[in-house]
PDB file of N, CA and C in Angstrom:
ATOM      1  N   UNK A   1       0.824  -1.198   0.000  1.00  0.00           N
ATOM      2  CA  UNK A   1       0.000   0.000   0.000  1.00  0.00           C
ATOM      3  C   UNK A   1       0.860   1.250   0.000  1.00  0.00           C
ATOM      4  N   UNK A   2       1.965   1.110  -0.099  1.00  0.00           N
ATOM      5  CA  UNK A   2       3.019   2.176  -0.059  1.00  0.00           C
ATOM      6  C   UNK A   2       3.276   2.883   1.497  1.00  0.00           C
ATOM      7  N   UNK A   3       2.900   2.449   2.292  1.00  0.00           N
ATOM      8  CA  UNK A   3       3.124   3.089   3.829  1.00  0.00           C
ATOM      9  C   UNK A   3       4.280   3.009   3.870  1.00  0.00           C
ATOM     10  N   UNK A   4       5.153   1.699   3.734  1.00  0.00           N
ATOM     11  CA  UNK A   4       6.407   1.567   4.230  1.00  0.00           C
ATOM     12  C   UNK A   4       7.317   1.531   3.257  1.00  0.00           C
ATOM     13  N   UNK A   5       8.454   2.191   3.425  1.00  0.00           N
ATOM     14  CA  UNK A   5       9.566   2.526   2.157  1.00  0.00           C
ATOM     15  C   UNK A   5      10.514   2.148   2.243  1.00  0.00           C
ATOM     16  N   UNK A   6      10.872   0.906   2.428  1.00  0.00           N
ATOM     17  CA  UNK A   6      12.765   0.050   2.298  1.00  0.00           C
ATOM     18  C   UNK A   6      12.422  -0.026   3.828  1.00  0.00           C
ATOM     19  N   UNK A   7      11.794  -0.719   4.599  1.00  0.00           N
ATOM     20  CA  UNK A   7      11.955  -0.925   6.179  1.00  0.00           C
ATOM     21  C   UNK A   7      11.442  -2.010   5.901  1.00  0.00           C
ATOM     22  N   UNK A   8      11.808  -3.264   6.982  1.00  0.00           N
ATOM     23  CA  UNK A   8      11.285  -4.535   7.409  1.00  0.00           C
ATOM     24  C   UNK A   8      10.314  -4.708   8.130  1.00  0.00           C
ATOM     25  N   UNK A   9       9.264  -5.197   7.702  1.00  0.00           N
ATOM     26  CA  UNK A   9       8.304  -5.372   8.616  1.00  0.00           C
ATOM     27  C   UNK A   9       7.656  -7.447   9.342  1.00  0.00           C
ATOM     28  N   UNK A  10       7.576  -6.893  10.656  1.00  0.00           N
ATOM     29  CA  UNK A  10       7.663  -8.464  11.120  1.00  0.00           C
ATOM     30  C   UNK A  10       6.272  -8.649  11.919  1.00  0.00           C
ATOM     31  N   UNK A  11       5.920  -9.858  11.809  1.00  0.00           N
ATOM     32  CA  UNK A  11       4.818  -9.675  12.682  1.00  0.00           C
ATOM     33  C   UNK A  11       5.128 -10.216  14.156  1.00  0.00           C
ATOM     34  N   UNK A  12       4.225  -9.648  15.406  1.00  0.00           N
ATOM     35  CA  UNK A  12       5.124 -10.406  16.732  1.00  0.00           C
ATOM     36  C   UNK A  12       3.945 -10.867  17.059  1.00  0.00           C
ATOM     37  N   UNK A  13       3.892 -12.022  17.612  1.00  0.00           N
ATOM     38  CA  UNK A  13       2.531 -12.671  18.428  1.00  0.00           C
ATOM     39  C   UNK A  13       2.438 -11.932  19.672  1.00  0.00           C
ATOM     40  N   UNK A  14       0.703 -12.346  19.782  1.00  0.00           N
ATOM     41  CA  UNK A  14       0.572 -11.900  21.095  1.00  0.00           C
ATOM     42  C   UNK A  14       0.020 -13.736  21.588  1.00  0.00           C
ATOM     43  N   UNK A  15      -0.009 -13.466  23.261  1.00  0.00           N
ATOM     44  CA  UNK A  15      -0.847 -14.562  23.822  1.00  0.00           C
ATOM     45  C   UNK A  15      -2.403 -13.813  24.046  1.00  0.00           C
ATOM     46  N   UNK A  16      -3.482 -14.917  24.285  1.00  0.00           N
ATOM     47  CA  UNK A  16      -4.658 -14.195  24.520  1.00  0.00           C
ATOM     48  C   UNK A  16      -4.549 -13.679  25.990  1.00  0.00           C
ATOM     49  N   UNK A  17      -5.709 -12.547  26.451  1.00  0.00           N
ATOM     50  CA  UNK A  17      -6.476 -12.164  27.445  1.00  0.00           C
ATOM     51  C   UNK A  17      -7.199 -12.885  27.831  1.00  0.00           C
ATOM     52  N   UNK A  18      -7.240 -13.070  28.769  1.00  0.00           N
ATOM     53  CA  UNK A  18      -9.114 -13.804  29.329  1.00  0.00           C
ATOM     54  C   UNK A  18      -9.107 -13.214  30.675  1.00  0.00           C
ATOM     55  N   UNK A  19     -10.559 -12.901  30.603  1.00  0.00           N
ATOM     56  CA  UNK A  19     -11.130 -12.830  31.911  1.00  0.00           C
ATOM     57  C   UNK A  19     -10.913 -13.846  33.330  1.00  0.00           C
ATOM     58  N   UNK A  20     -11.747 -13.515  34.100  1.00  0.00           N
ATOM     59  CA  UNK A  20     -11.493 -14.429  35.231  1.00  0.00           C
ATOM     60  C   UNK A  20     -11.762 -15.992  35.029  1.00  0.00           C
ATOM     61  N   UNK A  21     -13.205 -15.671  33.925  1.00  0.00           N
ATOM     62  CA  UNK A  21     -13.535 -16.832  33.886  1.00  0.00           C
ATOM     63  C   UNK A  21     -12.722 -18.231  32.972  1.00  0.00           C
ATOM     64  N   UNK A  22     -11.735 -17.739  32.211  1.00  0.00           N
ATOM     65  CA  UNK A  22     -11.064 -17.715  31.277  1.00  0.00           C
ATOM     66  C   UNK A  22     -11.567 -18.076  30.119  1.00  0.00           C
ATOM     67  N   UNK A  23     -12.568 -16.670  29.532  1.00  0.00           N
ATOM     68  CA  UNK A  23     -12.941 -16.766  28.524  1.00  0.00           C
ATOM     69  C   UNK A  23     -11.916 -15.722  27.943  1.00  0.00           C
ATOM     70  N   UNK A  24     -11.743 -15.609  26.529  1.00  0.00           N
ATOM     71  CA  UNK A  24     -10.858 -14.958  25.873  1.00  0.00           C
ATOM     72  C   UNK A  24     -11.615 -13.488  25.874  1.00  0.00           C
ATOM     73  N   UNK A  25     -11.016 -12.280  26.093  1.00  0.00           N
ATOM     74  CA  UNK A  25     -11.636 -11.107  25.693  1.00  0.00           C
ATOM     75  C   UNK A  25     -11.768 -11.115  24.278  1.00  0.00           C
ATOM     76  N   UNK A  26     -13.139 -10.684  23.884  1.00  0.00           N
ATOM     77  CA  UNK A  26     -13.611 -10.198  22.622  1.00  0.00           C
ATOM     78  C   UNK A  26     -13.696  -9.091  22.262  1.00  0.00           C
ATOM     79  N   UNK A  27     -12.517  -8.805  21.522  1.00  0.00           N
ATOM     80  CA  UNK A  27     -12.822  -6.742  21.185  1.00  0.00           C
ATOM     81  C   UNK A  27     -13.877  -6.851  20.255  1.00  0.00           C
ATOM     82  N   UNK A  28     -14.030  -7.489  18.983  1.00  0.00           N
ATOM     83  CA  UNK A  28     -14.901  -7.095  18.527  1.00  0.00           C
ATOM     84  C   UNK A  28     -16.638  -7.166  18.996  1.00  0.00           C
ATOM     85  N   UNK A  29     -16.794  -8.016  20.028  1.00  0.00           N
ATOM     86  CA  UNK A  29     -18.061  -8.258  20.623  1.00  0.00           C
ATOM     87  C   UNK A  29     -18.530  -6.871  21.631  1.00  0.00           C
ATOM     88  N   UNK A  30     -17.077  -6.594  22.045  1.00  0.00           N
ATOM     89  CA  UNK A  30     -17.006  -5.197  22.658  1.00  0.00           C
ATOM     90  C   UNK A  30     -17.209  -5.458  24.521  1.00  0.00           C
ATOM     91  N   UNK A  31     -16.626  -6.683  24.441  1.00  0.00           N
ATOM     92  CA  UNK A  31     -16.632  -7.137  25.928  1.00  0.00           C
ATOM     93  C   UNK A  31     -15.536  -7.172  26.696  1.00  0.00           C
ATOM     94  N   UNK A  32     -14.258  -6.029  26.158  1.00  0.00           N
ATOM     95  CA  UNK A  32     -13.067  -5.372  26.367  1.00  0.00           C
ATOM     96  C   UNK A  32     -13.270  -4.808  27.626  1.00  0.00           C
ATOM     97  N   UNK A  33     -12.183  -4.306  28.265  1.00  0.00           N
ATOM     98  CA  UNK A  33     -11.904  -3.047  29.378  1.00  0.00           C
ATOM     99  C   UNK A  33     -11.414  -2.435  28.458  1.00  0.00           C
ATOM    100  N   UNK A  34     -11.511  -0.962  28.505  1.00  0.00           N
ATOM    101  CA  UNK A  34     -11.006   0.479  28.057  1.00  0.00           C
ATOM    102  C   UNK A  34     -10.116   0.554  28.919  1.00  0.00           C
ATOM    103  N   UNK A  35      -8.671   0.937  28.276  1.00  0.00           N
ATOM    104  CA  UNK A  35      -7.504   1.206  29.268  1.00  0.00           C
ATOM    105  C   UNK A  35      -7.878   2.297  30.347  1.00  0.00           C
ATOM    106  N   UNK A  36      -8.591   3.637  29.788  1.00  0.00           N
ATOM    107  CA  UNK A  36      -9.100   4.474  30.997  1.00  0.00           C
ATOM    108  C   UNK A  36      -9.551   3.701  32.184  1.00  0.00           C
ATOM    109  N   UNK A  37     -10.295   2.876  31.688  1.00  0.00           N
ATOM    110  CA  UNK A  37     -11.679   2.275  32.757  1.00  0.00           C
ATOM    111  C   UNK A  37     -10.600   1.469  33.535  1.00  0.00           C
ATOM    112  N   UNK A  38      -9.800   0.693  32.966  1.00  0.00           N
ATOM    113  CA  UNK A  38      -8.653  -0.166  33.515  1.00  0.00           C
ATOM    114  C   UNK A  38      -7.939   0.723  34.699  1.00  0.00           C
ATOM    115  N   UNK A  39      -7.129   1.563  34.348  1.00  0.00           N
ATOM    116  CA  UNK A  39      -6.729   2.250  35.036  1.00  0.00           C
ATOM    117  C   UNK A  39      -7.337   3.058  36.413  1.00  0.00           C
ATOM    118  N   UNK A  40      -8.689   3.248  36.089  1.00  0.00           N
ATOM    119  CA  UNK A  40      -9.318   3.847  37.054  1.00  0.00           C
ATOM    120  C   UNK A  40      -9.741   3.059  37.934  1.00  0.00           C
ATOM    121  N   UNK A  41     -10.264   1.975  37.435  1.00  0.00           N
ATOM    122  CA  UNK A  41     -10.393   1.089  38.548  1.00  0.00           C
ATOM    123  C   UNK A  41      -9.539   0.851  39.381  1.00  0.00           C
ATOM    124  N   UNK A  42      -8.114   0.321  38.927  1.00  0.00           N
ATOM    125  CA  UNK A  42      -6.923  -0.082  39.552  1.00  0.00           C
ATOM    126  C   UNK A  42      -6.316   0.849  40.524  1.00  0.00           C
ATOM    127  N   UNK A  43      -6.554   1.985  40.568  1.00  0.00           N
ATOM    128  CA  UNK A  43      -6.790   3.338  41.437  1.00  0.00           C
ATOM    129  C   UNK A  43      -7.490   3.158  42.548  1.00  0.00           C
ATOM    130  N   UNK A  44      -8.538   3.286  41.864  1.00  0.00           N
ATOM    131  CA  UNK A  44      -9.971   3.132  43.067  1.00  0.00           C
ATOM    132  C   UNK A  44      -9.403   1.557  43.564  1.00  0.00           C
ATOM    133  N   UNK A  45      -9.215   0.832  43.438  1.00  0.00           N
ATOM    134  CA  UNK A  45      -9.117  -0.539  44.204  1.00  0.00           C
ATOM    135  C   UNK A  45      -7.642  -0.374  45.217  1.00  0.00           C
ATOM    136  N   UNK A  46      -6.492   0.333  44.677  1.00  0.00           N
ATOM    137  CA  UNK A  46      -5.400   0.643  45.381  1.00  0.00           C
ATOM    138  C   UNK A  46      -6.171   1.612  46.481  1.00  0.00           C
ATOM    139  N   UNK A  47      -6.534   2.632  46.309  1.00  0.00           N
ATOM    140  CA  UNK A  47      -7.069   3.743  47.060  1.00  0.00           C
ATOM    141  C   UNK A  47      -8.004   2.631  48.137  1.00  0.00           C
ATOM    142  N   UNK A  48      -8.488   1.428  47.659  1.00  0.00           N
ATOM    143  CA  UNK A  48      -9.475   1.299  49.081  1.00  0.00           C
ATOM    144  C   UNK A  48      -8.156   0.827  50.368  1.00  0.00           C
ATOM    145  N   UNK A  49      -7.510  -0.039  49.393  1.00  0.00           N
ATOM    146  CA  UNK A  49      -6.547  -0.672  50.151  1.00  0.00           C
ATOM    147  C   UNK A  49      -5.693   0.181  51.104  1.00  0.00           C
ATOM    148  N   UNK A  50      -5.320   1.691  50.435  1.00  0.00           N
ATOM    149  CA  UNK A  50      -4.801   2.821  51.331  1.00  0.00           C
ATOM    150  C   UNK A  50      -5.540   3.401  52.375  1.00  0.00           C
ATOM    151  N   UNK A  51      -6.751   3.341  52.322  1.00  0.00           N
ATOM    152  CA  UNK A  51      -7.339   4.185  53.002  1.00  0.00           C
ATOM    153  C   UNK A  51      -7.676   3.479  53.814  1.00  0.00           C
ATOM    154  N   UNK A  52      -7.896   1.734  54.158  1.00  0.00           N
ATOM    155  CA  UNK A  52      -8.090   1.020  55.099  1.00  0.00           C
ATOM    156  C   UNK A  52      -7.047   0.687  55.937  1.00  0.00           C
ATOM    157  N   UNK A  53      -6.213   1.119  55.381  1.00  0.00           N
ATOM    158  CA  UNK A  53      -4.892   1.509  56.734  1.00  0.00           C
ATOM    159  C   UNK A  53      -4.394   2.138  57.286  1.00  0.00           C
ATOM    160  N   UNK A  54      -5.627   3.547  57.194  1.00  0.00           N
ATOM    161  CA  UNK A  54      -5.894   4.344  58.337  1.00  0.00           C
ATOM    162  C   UNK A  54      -6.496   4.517  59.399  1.00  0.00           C
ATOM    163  N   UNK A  55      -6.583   5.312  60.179  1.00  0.00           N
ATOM    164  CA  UNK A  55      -7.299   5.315  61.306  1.00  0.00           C
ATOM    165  C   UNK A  55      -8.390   5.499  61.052  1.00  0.00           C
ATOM    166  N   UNK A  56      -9.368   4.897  61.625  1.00  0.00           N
ATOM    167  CA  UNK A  56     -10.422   4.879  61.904  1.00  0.00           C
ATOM    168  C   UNK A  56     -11.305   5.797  61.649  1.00  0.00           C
ATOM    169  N   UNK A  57     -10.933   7.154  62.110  1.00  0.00           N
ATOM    170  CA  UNK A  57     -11.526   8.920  61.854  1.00  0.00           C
ATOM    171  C   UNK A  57     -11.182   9.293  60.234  1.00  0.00           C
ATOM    172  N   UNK A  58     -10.043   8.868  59.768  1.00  0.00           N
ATOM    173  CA  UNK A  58      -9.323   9.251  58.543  1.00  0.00           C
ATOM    174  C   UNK A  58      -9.765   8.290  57.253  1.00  0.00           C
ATOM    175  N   UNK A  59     -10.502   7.384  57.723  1.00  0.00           N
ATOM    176  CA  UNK A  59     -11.176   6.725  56.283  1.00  0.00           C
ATOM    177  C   UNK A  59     -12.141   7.299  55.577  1.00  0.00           C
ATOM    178  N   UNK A  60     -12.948   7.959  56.228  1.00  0.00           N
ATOM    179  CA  UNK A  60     -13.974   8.484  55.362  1.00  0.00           C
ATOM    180  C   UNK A  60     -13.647   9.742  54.111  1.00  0.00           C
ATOM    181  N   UNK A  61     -14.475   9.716  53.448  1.00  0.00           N
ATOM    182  CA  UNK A  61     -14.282  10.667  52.110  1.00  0.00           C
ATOM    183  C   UNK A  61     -12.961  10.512  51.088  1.00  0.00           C
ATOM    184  N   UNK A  62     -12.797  10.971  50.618  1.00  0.00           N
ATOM    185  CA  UNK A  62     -12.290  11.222  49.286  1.00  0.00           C
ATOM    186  C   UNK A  62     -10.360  11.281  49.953  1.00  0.00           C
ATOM    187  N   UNK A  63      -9.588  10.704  48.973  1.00  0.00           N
ATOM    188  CA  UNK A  63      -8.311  10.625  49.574  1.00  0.00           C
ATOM    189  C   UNK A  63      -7.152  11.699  48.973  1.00  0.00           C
ATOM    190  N   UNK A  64      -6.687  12.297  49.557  1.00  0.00           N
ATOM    191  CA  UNK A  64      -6.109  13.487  48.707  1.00  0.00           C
ATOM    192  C   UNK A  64      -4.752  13.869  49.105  1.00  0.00           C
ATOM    193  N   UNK A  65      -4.115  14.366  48.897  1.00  0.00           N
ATOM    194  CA  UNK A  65      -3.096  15.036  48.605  1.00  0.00           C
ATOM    195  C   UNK A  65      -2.022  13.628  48.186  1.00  0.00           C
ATOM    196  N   UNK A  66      -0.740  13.352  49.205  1.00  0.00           N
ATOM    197  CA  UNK A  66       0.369  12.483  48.896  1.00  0.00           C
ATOM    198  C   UNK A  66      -0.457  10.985  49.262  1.00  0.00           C
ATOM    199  N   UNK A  67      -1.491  10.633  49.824  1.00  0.00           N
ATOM    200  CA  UNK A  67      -2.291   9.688  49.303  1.00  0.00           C
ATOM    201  C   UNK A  67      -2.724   9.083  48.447  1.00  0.00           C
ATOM    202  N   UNK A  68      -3.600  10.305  48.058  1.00  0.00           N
ATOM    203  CA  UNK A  68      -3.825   9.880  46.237  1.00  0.00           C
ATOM    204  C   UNK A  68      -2.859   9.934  45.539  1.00  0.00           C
ATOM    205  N   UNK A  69      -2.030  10.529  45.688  1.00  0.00           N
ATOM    206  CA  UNK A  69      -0.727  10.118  45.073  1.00  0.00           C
ATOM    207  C   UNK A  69      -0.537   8.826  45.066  1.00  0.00           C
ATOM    208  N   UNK A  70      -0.308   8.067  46.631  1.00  0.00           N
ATOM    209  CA  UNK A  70       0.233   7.033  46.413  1.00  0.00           C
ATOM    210  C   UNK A  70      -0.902   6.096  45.841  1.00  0.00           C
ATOM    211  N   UNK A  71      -2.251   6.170  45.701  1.00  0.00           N
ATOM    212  CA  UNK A  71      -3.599   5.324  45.317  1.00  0.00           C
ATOM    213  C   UNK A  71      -2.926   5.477  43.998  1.00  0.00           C
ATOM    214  N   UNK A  72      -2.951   6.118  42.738  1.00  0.00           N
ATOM    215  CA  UNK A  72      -2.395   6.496  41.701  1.00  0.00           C
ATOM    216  C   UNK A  72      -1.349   5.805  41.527  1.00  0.00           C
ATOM    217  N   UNK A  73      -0.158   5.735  41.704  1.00  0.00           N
ATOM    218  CA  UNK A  73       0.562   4.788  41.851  1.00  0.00           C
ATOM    219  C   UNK A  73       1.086   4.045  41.826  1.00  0.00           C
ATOM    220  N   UNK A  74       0.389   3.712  42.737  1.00  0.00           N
ATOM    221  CA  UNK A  74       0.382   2.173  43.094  1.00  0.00           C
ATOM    222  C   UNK A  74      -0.748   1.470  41.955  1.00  0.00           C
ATOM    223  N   UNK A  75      -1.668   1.508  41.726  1.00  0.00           N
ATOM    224  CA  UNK A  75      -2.999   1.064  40.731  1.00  0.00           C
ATOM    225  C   UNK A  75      -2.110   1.651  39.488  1.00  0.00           C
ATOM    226  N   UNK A  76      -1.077   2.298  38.737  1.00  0.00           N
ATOM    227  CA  UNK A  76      -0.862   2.363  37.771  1.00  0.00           C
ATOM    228  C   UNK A  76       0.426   1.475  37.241  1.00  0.00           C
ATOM    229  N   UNK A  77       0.744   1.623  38.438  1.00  0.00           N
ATOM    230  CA  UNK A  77       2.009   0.750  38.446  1.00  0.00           C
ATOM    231  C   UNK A  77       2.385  -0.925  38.594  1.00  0.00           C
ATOM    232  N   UNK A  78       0.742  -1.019  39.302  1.00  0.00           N
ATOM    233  CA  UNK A  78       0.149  -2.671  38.985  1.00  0.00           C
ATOM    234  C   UNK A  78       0.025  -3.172  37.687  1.00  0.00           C
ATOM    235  N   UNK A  79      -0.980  -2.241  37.195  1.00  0.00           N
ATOM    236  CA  UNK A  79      -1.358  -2.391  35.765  1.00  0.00           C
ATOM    237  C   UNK A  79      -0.312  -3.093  34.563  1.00  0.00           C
ATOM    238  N   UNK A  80       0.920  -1.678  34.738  1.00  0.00           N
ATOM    239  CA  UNK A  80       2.211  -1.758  33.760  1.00  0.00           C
ATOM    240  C   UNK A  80       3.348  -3.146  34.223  1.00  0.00           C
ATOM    241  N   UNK A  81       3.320  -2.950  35.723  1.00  0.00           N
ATOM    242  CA  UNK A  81       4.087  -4.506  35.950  1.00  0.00           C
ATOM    243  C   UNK A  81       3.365  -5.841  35.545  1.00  0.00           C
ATOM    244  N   UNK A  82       2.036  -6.163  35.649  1.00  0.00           N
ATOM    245  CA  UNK A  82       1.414  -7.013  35.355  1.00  0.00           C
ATOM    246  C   UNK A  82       1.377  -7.304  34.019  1.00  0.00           C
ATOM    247  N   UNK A  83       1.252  -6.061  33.188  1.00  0.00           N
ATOM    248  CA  UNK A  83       1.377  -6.178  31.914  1.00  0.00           C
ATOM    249  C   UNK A  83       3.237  -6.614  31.107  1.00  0.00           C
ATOM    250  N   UNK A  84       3.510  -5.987  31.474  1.00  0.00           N
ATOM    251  CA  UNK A  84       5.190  -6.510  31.269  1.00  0.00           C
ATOM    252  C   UNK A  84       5.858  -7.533  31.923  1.00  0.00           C
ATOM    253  N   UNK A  85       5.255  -8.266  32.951  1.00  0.00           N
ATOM    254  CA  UNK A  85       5.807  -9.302  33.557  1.00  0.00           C
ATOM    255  C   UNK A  85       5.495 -10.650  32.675  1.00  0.00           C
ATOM    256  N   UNK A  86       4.643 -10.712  32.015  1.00  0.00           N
ATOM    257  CA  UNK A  86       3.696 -11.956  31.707  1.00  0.00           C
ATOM    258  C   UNK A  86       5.051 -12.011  29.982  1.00  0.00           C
ATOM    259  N   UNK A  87       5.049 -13.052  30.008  1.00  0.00           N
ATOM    260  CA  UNK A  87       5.424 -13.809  28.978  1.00  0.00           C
ATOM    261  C   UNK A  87       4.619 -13.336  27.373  1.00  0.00           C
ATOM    262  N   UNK A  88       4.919 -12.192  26.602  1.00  0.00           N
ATOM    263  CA  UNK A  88       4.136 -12.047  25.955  1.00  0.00           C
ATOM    264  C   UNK A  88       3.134 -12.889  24.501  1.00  0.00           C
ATOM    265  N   UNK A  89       3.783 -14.303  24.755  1.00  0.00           N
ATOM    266  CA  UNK A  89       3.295 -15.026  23.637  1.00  0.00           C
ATOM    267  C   UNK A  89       2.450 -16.018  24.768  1.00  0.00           C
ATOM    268  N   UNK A  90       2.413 -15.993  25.863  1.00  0.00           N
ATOM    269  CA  UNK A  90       1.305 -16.911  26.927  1.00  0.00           C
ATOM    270  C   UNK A  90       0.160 -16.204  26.911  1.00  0.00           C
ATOM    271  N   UNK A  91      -0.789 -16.842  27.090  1.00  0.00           N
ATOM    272  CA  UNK A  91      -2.249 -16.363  27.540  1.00  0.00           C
ATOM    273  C   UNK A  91      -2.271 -15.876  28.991  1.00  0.00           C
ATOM    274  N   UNK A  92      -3.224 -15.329  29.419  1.00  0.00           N
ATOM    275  CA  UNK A  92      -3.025 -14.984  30.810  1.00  0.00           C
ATOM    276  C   UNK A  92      -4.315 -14.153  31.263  1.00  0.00           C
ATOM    277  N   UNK A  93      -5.231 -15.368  32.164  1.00  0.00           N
ATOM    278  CA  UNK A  93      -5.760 -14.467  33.493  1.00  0.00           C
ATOM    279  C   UNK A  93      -5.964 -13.200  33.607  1.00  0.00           C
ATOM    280  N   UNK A  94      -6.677 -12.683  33.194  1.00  0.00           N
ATOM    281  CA  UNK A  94      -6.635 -11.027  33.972  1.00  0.00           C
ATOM    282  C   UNK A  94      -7.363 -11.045  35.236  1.00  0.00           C
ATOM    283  N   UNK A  95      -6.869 -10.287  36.225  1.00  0.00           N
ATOM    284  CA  UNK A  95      -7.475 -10.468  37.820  1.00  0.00           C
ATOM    285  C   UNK A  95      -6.818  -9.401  38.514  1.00  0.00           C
ATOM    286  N   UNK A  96      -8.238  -8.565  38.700  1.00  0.00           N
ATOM    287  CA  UNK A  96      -7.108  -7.014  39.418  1.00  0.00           C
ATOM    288  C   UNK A  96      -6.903  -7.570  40.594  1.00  0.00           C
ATOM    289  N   UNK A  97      -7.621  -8.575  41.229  1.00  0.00           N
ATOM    290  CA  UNK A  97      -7.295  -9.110  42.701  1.00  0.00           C
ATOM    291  C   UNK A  97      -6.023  -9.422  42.582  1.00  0.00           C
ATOM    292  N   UNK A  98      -5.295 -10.213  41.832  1.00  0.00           N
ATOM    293  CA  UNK A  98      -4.322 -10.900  41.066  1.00  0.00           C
ATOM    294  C   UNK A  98      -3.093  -9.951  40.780  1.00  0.00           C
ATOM    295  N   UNK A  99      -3.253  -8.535  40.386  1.00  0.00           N
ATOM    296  CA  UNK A  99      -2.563  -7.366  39.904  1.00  0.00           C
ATOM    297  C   UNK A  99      -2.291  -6.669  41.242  1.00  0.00           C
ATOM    298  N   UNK A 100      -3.520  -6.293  41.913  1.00  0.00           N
ATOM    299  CA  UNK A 100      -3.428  -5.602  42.972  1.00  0.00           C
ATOM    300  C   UNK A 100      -2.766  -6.084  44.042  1.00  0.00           C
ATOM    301  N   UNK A 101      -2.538  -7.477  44.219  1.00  0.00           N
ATOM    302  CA  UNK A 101      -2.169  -8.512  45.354  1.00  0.00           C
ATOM    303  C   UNK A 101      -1.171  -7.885  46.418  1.00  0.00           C
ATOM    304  N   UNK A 102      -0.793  -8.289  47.645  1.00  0.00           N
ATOM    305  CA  UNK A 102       0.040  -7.344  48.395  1.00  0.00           C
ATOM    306  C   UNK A 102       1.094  -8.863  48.266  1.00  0.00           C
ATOM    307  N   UNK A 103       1.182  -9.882  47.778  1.00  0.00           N
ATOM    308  CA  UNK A 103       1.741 -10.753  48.422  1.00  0.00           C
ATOM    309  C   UNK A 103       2.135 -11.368  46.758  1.00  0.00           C
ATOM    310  N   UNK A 104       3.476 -12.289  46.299  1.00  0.00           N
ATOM    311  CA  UNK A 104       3.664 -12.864  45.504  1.00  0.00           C
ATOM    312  C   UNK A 104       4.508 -11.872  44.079  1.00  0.00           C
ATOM    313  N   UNK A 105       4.668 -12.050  42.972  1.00  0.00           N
ATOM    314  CA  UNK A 105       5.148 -11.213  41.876  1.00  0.00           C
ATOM    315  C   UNK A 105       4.359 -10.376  41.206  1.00  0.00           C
ATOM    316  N   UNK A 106       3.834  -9.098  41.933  1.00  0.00           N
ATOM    317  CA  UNK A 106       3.339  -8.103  41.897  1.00  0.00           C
ATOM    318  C   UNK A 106       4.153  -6.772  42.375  1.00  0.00           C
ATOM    319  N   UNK A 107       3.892  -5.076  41.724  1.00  0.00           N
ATOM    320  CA  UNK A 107       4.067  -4.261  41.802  1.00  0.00           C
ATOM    321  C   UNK A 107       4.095  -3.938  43.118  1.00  0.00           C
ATOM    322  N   UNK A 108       2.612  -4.112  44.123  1.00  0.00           N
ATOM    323  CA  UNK A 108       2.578  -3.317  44.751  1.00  0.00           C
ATOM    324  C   UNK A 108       3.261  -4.716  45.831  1.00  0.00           C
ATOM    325  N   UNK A 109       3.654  -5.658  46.275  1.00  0.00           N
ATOM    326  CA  UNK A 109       4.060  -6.495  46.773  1.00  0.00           C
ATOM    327  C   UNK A 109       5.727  -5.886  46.796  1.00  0.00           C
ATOM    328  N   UNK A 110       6.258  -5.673  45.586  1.00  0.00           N
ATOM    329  CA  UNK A 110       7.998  -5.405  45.286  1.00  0.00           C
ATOM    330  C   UNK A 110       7.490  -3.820  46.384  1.00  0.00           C
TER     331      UNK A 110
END
């Protein structure tokens, strides 16, 4: 199609996604996560985990300043280790329980 001009082009495999259940994600069915949505969740799920290891008076509402920092984070930094750890021609589990984990070869665990 003329895009590419004297460069090599290769193809690289991927392994599949699957859900918990280990069904394969279907983009075209449209039964994907949106990286936003991904991300935000993984936030909000770090953020509960931060905020339940406060005191008692200090859990309620919204988490802010070097907190949310660390909720942010930590949930973004799950995401990208989980994603780069995995063998990229294996299939693999997706499980924010799994991503988020405090224990085993995880982000927020290192």
């Amino acid at each position: 199609a003329g895009y590419v001009n004297g460069a090599s082009l290769e193809h690289v495999p991927f392994g599949l996604v699957q859900g918990e259940d280990g069904k394969k994600f279907a983009t075209r069915s449209g039964d994907t996560v949106k990286l936003r949505d991904l991300l935000d969740e993984a936030v909000r799920i770090a953020g509960e985990d931060v905020r339940s290891r406060l005191d008692e008076g200090e859990r309620d509402g919204e988490l802010t300043g070097a907190l949310a920092d660390v909720a942010r984070t930590v949930g973004i930094g799950a995401v990208k280790y989980a994603d780069l750890s995995m063998n990229r021609e294996s299939n693999y589990r997706f499980s924010y329980g799994r991503m988020l984990s405090l224990n085993g070869n995880t982000a927020p665990y290192m």
